[in-house]
C-alpha atoms as a PDB file:
ATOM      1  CA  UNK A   1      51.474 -14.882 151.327  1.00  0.00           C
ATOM      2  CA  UNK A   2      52.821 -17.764 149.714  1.00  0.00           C
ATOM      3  CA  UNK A   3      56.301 -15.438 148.402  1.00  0.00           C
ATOM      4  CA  UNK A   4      56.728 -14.741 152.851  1.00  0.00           C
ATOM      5  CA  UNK A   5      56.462 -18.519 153.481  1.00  0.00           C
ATOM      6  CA  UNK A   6      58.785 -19.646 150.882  1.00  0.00           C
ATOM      7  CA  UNK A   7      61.204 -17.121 152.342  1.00  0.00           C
ATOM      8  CA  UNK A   8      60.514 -17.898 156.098  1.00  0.00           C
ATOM      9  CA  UNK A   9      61.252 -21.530 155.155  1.00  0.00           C
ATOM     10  CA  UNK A  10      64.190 -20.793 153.031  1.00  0.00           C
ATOM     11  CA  UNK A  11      65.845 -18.477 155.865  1.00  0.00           C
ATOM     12  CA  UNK A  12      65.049 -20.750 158.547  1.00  0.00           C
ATOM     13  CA  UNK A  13      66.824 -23.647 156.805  1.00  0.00           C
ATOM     14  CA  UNK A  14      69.675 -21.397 155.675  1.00  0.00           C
ATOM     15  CA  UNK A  15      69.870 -20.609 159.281  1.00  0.00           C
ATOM     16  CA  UNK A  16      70.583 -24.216 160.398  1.00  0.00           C
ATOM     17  CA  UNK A  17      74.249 -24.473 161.778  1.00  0.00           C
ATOM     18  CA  UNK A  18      75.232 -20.981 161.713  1.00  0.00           C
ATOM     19  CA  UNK A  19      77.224 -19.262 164.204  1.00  0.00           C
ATOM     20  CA  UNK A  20      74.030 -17.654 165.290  1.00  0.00           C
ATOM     21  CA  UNK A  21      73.168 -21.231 166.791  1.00  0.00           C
ATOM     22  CA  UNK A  22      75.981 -21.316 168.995  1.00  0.00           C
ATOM     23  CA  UNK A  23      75.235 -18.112 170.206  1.00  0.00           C
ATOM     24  CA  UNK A  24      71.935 -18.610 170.770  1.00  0.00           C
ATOM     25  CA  UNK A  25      72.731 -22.378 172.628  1.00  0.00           C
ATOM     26  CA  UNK A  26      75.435 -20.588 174.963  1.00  0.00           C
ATOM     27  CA  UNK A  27      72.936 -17.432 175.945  1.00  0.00           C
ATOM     28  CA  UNK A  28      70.182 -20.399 176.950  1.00  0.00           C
ATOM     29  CA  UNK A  29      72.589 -21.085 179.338  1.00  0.00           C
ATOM     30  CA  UNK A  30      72.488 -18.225 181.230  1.00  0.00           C
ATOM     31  CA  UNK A  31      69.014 -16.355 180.136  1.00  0.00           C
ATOM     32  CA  UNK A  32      65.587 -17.684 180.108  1.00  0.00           C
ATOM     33  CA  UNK A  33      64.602 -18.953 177.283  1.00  0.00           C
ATOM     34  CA  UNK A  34      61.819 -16.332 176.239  1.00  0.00           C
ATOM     35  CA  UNK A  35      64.541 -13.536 176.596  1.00  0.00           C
ATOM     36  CA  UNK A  36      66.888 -15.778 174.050  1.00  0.00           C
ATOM     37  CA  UNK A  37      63.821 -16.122 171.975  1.00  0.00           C
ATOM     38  CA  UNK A  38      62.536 -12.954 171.687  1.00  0.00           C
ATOM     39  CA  UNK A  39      66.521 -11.629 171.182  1.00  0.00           C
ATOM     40  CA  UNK A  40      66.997 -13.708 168.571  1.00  0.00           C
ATOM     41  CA  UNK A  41      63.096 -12.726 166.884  1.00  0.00           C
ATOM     42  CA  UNK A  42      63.921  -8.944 167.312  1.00  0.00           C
ATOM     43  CA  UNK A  43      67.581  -9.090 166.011  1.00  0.00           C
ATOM     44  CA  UNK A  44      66.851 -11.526 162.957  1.00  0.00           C
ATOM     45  CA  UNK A  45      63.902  -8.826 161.923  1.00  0.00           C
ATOM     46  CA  UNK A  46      66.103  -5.966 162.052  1.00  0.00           C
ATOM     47  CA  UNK A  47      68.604  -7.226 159.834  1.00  0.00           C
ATOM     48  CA  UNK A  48      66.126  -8.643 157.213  1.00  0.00           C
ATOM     49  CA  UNK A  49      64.348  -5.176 157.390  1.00  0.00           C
ATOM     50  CA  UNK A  50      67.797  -3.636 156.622  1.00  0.00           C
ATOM     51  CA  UNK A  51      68.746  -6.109 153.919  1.00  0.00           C
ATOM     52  CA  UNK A  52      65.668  -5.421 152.571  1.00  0.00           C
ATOM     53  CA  UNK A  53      65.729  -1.846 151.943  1.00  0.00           C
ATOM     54  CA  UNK A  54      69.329  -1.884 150.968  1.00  0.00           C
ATOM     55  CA  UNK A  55      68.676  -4.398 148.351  1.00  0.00           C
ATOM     56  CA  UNK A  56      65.536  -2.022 147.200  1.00  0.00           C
ATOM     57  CA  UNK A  57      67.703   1.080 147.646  1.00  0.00           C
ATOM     58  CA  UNK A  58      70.462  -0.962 145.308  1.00  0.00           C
ATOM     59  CA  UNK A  59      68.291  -2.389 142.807  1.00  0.00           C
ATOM     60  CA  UNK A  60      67.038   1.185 141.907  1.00  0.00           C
ATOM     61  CA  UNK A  61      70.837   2.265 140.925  1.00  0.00           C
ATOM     62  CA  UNK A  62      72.496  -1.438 139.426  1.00  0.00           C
ATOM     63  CA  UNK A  63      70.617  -2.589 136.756  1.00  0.00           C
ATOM     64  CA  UNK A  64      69.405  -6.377 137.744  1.00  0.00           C
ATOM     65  CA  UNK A  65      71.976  -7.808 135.562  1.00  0.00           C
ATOM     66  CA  UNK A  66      75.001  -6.403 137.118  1.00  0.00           C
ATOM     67  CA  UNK A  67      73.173  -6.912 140.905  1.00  0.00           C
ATOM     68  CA  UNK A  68      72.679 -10.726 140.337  1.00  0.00           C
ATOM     69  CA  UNK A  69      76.643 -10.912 139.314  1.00  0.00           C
ATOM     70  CA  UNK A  70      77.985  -9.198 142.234  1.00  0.00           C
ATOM     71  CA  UNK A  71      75.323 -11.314 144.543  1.00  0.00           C
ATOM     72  CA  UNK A  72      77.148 -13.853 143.161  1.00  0.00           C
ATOM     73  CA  UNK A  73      80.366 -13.128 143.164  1.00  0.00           C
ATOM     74  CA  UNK A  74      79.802 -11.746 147.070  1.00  0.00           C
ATOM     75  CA  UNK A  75      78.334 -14.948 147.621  1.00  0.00           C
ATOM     76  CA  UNK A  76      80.968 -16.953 146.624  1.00  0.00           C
ATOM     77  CA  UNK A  77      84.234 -14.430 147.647  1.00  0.00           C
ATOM     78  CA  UNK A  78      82.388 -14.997 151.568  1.00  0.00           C
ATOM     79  CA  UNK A  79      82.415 -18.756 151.156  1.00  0.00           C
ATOM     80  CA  UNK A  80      86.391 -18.834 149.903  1.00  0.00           C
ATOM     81  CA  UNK A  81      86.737 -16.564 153.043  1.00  0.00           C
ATOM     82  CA  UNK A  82      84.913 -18.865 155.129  1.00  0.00           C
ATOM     83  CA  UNK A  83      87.285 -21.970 153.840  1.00  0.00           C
ATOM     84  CA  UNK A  84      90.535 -20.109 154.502  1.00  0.00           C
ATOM     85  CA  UNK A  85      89.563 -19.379 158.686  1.00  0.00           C
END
């Protein structure tokens, strides 16, 4: 229990400021707010169920070593990517 809090707070905070906020501020404008809510609930737990069983499915093939590299290489190739737009 306390490994799904950490992670709900750590993805919530992540979550601050992204795109995903604008998105969800300019569909409040024209939905109700439960819709936007629920949306946003269902979409954000189908893609952390997917990235969940791809990292699974991954982790049984790349040896933990080489997986934590290209996290972080991935990580920091989408932030250069992010600078240059």
């Amino acid at each position: 229990m306390v490994s799904f809090l950490w992670s709900f707070f750590f993805i919530a905070i992540a979550e601050m400021g992204d795109k995903t906020q604008l998105v969800a501020l300019s569909f409040a404008t024209k939905y109700k707010p439960t819709k936007v809510l629920l949306g946003i609930f269902i979409g954000t737990l189908v893609i952390h169920f997917l990235s969940v069983m791809i990292g699974e499915k991954l982790s049984t093939f790349i040896p933990l070593q080489y997986l934590k590299i290209l996290i972080g290489v991935s990580f920091v190739g989408f932030g250069i990517w992010t600078l240059k737009r």
